[in-house]
Structure formats: structure tokens, C-alpha cells
C-alpha atoms as a PDB file:
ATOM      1  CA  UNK A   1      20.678   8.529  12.758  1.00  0.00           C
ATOM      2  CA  UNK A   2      19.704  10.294  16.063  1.00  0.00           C
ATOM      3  CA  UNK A   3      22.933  10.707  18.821  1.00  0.00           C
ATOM      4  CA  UNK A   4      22.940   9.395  21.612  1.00  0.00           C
ATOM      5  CA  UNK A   5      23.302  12.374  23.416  1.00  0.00           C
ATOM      6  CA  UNK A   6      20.821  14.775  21.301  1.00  0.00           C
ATOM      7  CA  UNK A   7      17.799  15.943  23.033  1.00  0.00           C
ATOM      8  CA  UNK A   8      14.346  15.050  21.123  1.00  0.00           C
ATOM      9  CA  UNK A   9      11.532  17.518  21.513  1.00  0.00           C
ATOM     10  CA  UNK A  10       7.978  16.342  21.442  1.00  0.00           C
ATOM     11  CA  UNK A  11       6.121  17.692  18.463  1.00  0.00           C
ATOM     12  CA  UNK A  12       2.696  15.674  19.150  1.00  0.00           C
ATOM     13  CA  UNK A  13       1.702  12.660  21.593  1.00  0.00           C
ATOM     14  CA  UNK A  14       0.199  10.493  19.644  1.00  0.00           C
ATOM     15  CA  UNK A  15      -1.298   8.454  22.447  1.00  0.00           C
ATOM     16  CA  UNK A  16      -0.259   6.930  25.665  1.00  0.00           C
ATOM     17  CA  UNK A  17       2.854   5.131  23.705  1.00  0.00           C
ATOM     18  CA  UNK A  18       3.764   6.994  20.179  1.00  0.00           C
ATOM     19  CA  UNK A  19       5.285  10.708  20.122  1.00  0.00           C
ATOM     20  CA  UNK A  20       5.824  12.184  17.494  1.00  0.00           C
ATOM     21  CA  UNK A  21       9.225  14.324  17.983  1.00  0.00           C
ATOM     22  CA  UNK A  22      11.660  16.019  16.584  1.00  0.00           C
ATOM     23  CA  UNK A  23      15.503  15.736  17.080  1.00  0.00           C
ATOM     24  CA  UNK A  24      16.653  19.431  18.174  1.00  0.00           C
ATOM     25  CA  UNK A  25      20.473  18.387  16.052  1.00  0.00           C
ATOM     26  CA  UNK A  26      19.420  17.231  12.994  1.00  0.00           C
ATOM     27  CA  UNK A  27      16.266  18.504  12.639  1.00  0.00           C
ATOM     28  CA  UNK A  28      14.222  15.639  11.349  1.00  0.00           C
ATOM     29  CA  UNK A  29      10.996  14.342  12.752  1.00  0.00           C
ATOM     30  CA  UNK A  30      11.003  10.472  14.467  1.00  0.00           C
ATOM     31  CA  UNK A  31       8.230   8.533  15.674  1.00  0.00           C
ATOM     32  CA  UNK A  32       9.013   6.761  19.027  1.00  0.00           C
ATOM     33  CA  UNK A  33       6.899   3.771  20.682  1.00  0.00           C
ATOM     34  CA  UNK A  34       7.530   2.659  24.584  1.00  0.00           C
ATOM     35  CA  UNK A  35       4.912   1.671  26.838  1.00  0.00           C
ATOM     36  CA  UNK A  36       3.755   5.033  28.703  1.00  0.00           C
ATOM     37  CA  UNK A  37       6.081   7.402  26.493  1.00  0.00           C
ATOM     38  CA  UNK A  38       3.757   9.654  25.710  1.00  0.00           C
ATOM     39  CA  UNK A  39       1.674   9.487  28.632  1.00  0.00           C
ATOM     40  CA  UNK A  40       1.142  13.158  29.912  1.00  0.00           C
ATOM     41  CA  UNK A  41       3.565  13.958  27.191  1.00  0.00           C
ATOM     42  CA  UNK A  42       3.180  18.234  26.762  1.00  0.00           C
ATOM     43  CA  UNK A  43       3.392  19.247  23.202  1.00  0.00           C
ATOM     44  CA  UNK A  44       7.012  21.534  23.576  1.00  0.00           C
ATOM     45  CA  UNK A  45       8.982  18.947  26.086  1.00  0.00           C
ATOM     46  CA  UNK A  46      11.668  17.125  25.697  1.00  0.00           C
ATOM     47  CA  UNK A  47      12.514  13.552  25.952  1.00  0.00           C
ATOM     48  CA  UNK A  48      16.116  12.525  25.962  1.00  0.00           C
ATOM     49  CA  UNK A  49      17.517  10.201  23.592  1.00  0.00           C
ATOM     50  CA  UNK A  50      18.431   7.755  26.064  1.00  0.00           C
ATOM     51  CA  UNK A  51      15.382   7.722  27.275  1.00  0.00           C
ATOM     52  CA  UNK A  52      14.726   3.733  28.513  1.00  0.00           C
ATOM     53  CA  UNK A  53      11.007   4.713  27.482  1.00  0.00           C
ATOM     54  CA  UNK A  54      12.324   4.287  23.908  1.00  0.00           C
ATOM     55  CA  UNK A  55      11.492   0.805  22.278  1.00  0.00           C
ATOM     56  CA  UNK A  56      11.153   1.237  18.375  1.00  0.00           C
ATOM     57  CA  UNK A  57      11.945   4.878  16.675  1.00  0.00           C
ATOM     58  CA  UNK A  58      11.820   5.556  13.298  1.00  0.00           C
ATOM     59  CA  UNK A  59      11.325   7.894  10.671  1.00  0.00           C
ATOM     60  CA  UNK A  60       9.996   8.060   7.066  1.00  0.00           C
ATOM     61  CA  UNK A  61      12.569   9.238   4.422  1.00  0.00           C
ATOM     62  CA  UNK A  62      10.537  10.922   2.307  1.00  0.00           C
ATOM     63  CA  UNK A  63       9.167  14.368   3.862  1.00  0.00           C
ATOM     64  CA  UNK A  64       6.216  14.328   1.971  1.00  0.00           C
ATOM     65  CA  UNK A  65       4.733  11.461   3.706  1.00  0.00           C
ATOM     66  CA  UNK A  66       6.075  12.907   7.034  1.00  0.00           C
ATOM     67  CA  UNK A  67       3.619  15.954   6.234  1.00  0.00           C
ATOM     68  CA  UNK A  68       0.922  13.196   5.354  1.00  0.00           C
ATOM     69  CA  UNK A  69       1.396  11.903   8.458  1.00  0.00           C
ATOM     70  CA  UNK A  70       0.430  15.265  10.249  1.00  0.00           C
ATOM     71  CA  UNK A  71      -2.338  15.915   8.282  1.00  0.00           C
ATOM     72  CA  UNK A  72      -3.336  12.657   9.163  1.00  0.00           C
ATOM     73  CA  UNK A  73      -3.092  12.779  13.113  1.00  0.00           C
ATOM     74  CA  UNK A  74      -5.133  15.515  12.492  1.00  0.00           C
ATOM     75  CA  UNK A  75      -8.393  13.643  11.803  1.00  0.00           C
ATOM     76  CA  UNK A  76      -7.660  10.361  13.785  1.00  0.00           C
ATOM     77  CA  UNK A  77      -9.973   8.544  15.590  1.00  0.00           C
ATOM     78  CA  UNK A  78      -7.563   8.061  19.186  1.00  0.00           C
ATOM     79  CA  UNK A  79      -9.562   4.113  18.587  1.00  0.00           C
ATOM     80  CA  UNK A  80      -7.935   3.621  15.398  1.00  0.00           C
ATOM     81  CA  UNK A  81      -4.553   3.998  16.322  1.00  0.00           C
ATOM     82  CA  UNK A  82      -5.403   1.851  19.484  1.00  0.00           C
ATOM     83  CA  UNK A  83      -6.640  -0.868  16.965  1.00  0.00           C
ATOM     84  CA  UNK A  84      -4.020  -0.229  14.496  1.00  0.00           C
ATOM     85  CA  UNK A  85      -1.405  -1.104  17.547  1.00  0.00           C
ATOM     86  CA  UNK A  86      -3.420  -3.952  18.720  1.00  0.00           C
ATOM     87  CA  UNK A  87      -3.173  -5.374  14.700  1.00  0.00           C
ATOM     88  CA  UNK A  88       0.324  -4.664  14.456  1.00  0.00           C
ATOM     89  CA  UNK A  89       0.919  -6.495  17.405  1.00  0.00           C
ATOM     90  CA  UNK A  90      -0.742  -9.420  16.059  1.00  0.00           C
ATOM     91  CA  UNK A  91       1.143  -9.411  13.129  1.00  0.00           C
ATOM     92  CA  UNK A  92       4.528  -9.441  15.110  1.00  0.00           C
ATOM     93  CA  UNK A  93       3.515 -12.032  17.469  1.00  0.00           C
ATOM     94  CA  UNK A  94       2.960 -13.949  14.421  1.00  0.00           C
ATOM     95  CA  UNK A  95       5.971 -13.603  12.004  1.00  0.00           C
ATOM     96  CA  UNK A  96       8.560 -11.461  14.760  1.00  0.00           C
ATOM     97  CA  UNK A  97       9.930  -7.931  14.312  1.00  0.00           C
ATOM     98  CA  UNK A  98       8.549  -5.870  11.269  1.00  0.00           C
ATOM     99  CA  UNK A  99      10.455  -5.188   8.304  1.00  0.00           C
ATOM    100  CA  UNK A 100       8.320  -2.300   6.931  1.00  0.00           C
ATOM    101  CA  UNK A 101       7.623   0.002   9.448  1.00  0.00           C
ATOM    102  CA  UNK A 102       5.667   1.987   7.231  1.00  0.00           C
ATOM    103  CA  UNK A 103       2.333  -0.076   8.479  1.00  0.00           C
ATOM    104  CA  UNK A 104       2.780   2.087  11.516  1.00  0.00           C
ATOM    105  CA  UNK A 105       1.232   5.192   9.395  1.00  0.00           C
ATOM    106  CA  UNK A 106      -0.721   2.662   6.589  1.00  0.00           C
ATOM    107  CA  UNK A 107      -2.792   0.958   8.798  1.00  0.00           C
ATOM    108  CA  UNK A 108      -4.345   3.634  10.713  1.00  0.00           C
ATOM    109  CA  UNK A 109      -4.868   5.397   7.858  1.00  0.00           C
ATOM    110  CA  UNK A 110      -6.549   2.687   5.981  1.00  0.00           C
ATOM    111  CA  UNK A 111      -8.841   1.652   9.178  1.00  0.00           C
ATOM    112  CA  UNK A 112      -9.744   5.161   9.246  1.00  0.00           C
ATOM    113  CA  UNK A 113     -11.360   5.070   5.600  1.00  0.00           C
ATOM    114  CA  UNK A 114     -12.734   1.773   6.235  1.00  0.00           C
ATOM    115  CA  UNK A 115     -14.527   2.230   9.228  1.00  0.00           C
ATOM    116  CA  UNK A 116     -16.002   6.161   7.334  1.00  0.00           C
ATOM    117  CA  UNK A 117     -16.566   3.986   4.145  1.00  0.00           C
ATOM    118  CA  UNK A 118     -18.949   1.081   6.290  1.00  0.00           C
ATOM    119  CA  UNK A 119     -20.596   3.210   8.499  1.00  0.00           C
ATOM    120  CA  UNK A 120     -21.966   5.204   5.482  1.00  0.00           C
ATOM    121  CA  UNK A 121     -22.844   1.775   3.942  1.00  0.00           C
ATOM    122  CA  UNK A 122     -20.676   2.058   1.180  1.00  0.00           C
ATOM    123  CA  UNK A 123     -19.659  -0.747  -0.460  1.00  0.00           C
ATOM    124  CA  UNK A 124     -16.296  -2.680  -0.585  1.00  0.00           C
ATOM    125  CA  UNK A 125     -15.350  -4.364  -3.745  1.00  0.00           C
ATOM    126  CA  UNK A 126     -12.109  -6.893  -4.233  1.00  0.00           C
ATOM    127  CA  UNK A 127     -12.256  -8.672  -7.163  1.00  0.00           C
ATOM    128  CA  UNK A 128      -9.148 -10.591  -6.461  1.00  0.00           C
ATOM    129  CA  UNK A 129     -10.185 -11.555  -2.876  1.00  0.00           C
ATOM    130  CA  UNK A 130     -10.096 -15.231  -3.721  1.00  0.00           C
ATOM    131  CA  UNK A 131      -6.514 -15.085  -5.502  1.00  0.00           C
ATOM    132  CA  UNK A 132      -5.328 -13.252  -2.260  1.00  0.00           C
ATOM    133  CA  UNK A 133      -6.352 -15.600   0.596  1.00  0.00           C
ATOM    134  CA  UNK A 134      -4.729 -18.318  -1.967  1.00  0.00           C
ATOM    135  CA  UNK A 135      -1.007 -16.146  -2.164  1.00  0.00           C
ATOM    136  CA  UNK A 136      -1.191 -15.239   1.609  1.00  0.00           C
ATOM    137  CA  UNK A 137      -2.803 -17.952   3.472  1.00  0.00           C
ATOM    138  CA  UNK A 138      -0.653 -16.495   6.940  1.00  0.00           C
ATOM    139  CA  UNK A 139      -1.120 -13.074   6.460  1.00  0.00           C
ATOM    140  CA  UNK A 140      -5.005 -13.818   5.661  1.00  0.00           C
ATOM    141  CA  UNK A 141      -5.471 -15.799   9.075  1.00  0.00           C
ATOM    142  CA  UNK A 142      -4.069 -12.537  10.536  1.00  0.00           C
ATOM    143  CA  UNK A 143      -6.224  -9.987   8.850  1.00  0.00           C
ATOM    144  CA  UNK A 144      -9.279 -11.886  10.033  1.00  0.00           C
ATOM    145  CA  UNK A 145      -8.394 -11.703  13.752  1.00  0.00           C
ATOM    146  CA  UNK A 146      -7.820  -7.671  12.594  1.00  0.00           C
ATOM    147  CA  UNK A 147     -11.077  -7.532  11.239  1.00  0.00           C
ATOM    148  CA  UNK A 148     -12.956  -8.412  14.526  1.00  0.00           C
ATOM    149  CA  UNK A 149     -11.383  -6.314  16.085  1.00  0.00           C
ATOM    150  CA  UNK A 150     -12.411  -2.737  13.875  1.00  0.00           C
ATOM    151  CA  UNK A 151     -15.694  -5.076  14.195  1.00  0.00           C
ATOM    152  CA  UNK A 152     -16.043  -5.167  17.619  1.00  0.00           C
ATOM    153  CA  UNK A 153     -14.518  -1.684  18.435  1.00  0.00           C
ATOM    154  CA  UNK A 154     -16.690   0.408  16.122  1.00  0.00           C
ATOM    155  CA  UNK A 155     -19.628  -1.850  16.176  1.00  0.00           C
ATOM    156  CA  UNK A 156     -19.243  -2.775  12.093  1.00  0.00           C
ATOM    157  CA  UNK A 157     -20.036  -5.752   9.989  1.00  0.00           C
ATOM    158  CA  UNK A 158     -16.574  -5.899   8.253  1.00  0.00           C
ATOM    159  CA  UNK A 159     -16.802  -7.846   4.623  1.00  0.00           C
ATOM    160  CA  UNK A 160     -14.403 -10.883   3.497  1.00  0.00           C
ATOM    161  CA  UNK A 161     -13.665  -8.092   0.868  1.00  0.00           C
ATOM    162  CA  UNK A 162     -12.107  -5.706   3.549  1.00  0.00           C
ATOM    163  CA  UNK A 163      -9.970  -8.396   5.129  1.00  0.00           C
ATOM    164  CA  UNK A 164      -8.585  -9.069   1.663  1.00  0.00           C
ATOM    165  CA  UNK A 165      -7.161  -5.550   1.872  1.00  0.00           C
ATOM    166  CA  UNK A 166      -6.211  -5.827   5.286  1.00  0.00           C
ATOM    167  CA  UNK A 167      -4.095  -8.444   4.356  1.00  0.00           C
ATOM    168  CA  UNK A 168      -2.279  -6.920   1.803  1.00  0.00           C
ATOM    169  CA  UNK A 169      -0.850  -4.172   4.999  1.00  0.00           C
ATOM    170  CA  UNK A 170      -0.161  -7.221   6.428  1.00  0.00           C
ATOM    171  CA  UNK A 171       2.294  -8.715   3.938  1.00  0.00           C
ATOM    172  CA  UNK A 172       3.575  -5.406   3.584  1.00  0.00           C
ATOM    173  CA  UNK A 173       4.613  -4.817   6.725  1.00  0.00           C
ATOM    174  CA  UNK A 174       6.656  -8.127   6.913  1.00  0.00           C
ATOM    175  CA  UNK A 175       7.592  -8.469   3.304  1.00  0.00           C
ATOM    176  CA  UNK A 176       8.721  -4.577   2.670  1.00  0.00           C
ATOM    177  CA  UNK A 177       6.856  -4.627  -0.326  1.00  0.00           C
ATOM    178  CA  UNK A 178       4.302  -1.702  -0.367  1.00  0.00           C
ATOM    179  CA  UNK A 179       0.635  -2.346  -0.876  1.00  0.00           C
ATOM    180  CA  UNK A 180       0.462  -0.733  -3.573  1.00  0.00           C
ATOM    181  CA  UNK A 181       2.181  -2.727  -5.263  1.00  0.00           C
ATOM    182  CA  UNK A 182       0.931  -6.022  -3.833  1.00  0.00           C
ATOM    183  CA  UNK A 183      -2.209  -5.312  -5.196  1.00  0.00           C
ATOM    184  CA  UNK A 184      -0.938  -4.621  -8.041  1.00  0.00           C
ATOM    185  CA  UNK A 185       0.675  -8.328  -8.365  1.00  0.00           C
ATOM    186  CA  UNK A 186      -2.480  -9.727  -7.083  1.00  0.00           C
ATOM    187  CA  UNK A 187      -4.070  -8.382 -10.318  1.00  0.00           C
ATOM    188  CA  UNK A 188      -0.882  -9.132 -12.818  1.00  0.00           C
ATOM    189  CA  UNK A 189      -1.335 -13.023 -11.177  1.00  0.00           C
ATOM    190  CA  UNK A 190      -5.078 -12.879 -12.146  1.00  0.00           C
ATOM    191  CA  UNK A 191      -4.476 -11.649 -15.607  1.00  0.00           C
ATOM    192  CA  UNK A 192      -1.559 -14.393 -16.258  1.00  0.00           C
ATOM    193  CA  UNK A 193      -4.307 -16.790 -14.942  1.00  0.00           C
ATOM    194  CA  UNK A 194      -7.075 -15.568 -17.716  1.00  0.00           C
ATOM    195  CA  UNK A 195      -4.654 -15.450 -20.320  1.00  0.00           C
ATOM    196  CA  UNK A 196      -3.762 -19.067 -20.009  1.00  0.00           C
ATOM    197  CA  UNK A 197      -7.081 -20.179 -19.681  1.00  0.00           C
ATOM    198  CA  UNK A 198      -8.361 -17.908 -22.628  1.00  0.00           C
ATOM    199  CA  UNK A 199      -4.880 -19.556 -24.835  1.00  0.00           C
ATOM    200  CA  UNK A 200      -5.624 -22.935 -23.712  1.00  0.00           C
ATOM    201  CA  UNK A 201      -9.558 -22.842 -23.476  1.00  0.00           C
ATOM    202  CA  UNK A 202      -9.856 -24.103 -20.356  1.00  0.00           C
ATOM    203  CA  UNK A 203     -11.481 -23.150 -16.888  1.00  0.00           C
ATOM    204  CA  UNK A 204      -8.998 -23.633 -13.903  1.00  0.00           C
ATOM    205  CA  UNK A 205     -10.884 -24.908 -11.037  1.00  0.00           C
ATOM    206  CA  UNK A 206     -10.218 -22.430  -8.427  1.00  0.00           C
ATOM    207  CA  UNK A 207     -10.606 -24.894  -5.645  1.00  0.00           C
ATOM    208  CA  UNK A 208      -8.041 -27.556  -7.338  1.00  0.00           C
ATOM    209  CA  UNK A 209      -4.856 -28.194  -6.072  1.00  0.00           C
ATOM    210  CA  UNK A 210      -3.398 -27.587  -9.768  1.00  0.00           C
ATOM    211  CA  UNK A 211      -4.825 -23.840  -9.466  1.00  0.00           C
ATOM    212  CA  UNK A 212      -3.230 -23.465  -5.865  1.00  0.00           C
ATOM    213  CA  UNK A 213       0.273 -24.586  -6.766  1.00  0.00           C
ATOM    214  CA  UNK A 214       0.214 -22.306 -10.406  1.00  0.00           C
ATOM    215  CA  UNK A 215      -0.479 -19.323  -8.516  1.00  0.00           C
ATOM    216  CA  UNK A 216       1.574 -20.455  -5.802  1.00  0.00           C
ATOM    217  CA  UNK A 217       4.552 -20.221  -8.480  1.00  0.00           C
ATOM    218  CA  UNK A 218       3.219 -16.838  -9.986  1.00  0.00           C
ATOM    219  CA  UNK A 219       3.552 -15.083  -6.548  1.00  0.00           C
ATOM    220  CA  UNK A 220       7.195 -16.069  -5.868  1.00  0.00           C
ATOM    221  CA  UNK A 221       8.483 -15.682  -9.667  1.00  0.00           C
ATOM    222  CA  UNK A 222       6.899 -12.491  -9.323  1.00  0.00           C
ATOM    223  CA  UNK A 223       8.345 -11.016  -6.253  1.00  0.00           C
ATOM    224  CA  UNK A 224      11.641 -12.137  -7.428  1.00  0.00           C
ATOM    225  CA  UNK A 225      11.367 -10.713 -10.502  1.00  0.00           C
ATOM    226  CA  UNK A 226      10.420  -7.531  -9.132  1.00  0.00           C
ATOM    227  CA  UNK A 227      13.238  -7.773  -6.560  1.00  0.00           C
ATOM    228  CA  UNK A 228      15.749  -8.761  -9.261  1.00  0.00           C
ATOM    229  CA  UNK A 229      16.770 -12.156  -7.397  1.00  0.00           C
ATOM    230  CA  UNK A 230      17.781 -14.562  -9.648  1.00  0.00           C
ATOM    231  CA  UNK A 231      16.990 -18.610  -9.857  1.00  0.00           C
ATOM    232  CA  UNK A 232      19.165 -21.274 -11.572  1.00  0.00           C
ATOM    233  CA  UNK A 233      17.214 -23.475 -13.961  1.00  0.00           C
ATOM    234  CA  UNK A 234      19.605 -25.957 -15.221  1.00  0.00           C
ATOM    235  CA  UNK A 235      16.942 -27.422 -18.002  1.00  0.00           C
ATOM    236  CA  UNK A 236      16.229 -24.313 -19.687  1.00  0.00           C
ATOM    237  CA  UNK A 237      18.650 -24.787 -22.413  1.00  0.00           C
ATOM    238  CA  UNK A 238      16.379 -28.057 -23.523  1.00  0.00           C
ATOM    239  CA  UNK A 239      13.223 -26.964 -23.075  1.00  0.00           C
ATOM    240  CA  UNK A 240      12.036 -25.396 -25.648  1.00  0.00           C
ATOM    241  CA  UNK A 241      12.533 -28.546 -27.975  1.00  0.00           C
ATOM    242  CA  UNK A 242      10.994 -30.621 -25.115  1.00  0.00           C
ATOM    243  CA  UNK A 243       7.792 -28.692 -24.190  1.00  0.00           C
ATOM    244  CA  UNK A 244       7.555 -26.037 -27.195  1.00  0.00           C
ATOM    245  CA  UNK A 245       3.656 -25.209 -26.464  1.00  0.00           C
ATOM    246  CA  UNK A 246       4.614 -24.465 -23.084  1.00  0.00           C
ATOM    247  CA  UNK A 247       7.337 -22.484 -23.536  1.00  0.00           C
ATOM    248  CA  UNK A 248       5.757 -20.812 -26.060  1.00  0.00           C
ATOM    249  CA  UNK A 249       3.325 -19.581 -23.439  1.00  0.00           C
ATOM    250  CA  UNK A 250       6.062 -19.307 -20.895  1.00  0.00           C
ATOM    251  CA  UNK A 251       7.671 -16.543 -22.610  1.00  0.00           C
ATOM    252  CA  UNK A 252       3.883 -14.329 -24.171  1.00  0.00           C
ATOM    253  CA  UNK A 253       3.426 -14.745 -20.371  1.00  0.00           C
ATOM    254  CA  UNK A 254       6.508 -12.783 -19.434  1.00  0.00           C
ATOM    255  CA  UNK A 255       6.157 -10.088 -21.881  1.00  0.00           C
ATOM    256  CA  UNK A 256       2.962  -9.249 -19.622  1.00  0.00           C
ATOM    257  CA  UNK A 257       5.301  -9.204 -16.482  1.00  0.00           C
ATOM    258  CA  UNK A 258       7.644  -7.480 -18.041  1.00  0.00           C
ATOM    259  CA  UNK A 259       4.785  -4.574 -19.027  1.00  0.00           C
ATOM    260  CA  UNK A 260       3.763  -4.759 -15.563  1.00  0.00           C
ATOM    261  CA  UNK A 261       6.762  -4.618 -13.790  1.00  0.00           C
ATOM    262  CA  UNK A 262       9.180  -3.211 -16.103  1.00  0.00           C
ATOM    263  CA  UNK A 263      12.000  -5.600 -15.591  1.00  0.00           C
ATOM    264  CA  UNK A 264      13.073  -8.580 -17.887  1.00  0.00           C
ATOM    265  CA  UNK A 265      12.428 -11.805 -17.041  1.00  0.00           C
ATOM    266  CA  UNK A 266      14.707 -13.825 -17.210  1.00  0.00           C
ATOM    267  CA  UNK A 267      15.430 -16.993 -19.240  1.00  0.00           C
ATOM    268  CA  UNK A 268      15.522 -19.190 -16.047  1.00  0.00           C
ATOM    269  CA  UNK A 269      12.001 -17.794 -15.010  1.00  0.00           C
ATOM    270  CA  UNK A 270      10.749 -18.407 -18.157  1.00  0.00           C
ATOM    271  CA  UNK A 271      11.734 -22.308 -17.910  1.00  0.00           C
ATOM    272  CA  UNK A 272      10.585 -22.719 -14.628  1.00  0.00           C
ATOM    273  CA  UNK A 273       7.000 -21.192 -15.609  1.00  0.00           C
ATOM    274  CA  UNK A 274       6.949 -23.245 -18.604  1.00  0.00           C
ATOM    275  CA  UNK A 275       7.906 -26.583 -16.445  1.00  0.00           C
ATOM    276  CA  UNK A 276       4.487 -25.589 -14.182  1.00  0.00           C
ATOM    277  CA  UNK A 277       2.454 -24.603 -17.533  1.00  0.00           C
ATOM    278  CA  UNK A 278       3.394 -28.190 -19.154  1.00  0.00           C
ATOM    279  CA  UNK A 279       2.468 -30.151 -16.094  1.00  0.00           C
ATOM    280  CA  UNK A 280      -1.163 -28.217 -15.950  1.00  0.00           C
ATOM    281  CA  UNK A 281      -1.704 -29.205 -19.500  1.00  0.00           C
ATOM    282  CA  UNK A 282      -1.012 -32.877 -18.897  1.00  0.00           C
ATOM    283  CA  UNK A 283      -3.394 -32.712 -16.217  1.00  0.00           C
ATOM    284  CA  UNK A 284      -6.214 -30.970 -18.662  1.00  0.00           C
ATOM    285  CA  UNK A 285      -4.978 -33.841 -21.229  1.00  0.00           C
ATOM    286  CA  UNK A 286      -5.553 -36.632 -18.850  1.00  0.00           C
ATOM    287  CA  UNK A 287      -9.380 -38.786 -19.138  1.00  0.00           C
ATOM    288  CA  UNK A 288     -12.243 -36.774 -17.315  1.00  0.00           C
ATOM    289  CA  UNK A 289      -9.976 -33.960 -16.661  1.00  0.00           C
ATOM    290  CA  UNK A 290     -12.278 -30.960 -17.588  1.00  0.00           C
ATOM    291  CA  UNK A 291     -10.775 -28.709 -14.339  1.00  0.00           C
ATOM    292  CA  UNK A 292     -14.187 -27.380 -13.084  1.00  0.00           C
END
């Protein structure tokens, strides 16, 4: 934590509001955003920590990505990280103050690749754009506003494809759970989703309300299980006798979690998924059900 009274000498401005500094006591680097902080902001001067300039400072913990960072100022479009602000502001207008500040070095860095990748035509493929604007309906609204504007600021067509991935730094940045591995749920949810269809032979509509609420489910169970939060199910204990071919499911279903995530799930989990499992087969049961 930077004193109070420690001097902080500026190591880069950024732009008119982010320096890049670093605190003359300690000796780590911080990243500090005020309105007109860095303006005319020399490269060697130094800013007090006090400084009422000061509205958000931060730091990464791991020095590697601190060195990314550089490297990454380094080739930087000055418009990206004047988008990448603009977005971010969006995004706390929308759901308040940011839990991971990370974005602040993400973003730009991923609108900077985007914006090289589309103006050399290349393509953008996301083959779980559809299961993503299901799980983050918010966060989706939000990366389409941020998609107009890289649109409109570097004169690109941006794809439905790209705002998938935009929203993914979006629920990132106010879930503090890192794209990376986001994505990675995004594509554990759509295997779950083919293996139940391949065990039960049937086609999920995409567009019914049946496929909305199962995946729904998958995102949450997920996320807990991956932040080892734990649910109550008080029917568990009779389930299996109840629902067998559901449960049955319930639990091939959570070895697959389990490879992916590398935590147990949980017999709780298990019943809860198997509650949601039974319910979709009644409906694929039911007269002129054929879920297409």
C-alpha cells in the first residue's frame, strides 16, 4: 500500500488522465487515473501522494504483467486507450465501481488486436457467440454500445462475433473472473449442452425458453463451483430413487466439470442439475414436443 506521505515519480503519462508511476519508498509501479493527471505530465516528475488529482490507483501483483504492460504502451494507439476509457466508463455507469481492475490493461490491449486484425480483413470467429449473449444478456447490451464506438473511431465494421468477446472483458471486469477463463466456461456450458442432447437424442431449441433457463443454471453452478461456494439442496438425499435417469446424467455431467475445472462437484450441485435435467425431459416427453 502506497503512504500517504511517499512521493510517486512519473514513469510514463499515459494520456491526459493515467500515469504510470512509481512509488520512490517501496519501489513498485502504480497506475493512477484523475481527470487532467497526466496532462503535461514530464516523464522524471513527481506527483505527491496526496495529490487531489488522484481518483483510482492501482497496481498489478504480478510483475510480469507489469512488464507486459510497458511493452504494451509501447505500441498503443493514444485512440485505443481513449476508447478503452470511454468503454470502461460505460461499464461502470452500468453495474457501479469495478471489481477487476485488470480491464484497465485487457481492454486496450484486446481493442488494439481487434482493430489490426479488421483492418487487415481478417476474420473473427466465436463459435459460442450465441451461448454468450444467452449467459450475459447485461454485459452483452454493453459490449454493443463498445462496439460502435471502435466502429465509429477507427472507421470499422465490427462483427456480432467481436462483441461476443468484448463481452467477456466486460463480465470480467465486474465479476473478477478473468477472460480467460470465461471463455473457457462458455465452451464447458456448450459441451454439457451437446452431451445431453447426444445422451438423450434430442435437439434443444436454442430459441426456447427450456434452453435459456438450462444454461441459465449451467452458468451459475459453474461459477460457484469454480469459486467453491456452496448451495444447500435439501432433496438430494431422495433423488436418485426419484429421478434415476436424471441423476444419472447429473453426475457423467459433473465428471466433465470436474475435468474442466478441477474441483469436485458437489452432491448438492449434482441434485440441483439433475432437478433442471428431469424437468427438460418431461418437456421432450410431453405430445408434439420435438424442441426444434
Amino acid at each position: 500500500m502506497t503512504k500517504r506521505d511517499s512521493t510517486l515519480r512519473i514513469e510514463r503519462a499515459i494520456n491526459n488522465n493515467v500515469v504510470l508511476v512509481l512509488d520512490d519508498q517501496t519501489k513498485e509501479e502504480y497506475v493512477l487515473m484523475g481527470k487532467g493527471i497526466g496532462f503535461a505530465g514530464k516523464c522524471g516528475e513527481s506527483i505527491p501522494a496526496t495529490d487531489p488529482r488522484i481518483e483510482k490507483r492501482f497496481r498489478l501483483d504480478d510483475p510480469g504483467e507489469m512488464v507486459q504492460y510497458h511493452s504494451l504502451l509501447g505500441d498503443m494507439e493514444p485512440e485505443v486507450i481513449r476508447i478503452s476509457e470511454e468503454i470502461i466508463g460505460l461499464i461502470t455507469a452500468s453495474f457501479g465501481e469495478l471489481v477487476n481492475r485488470k480491464i484497465y490493461f485487457a481492454l486496450p490491449s484486446h481493442i488494439q488486436f481487434v482493430v489490426y486484425r479488421l483492418r487487415n480483413g481478417m476474420e473473427i470467429v466465436n463459435p459460442f457467440l450465441y451461448e454468450t449473449k444467452m449467459c450475459y444478456k447485461d454485459e452483452y447490451e454493453i459490449a454493443k454500445r463498445a462496439a460502435e464506438l471502435v466502429a465509429n473511431a477507427f472507421h470499422i465494421r465490427v462483427p456480432e462475433e467481436e462483441v461476443g468477446f468484448l463481452t467477456y472483458h466486460v463480465h470480467s471486469a465486474v465479476s473478477n473472473v478473468p477472460v480467460g477463463q470465461i471463455v473457457k466456461f462458455t465452451n464447458l456450458i456448450n459441451e454439457l449442452i451437446e452431451q445431453i442432447e447426444e445422451r438423450r437424442g434430442i435437439r434443444i431449441s436454442r430459441e426456447s425458453i427450456d434452453y435459456i433457463r438450462l444454461i441459465t443454471h449451467l452458468r451459475y453452478s459453474v461459477e460457484r463451483i469454480s469459486q467453491d461456494k456452496r448451495v444447500h439442496n435439501p432433496l438430494v438425499a431422495a433423488l436418485p430413487q426419484q429421478m434415476p435417469e436424471a441423476y444419472a446424467l447429473a453426475e457423467e455431467l459433473s465428471q466433465l466439470v470436474h475435468g474442466y475445472i478441477g474441483k469436485p462437484v458437489s452432491e448438492d450441485e449434482i441434485g440441483f442439475l439433475a432437478i433442471h435435467l428431469y424437468r427438460l425431459f418431461e418437456v421432450f416427453q410431453a405430445p408434439g414436443q420435438a424442441g426444434s
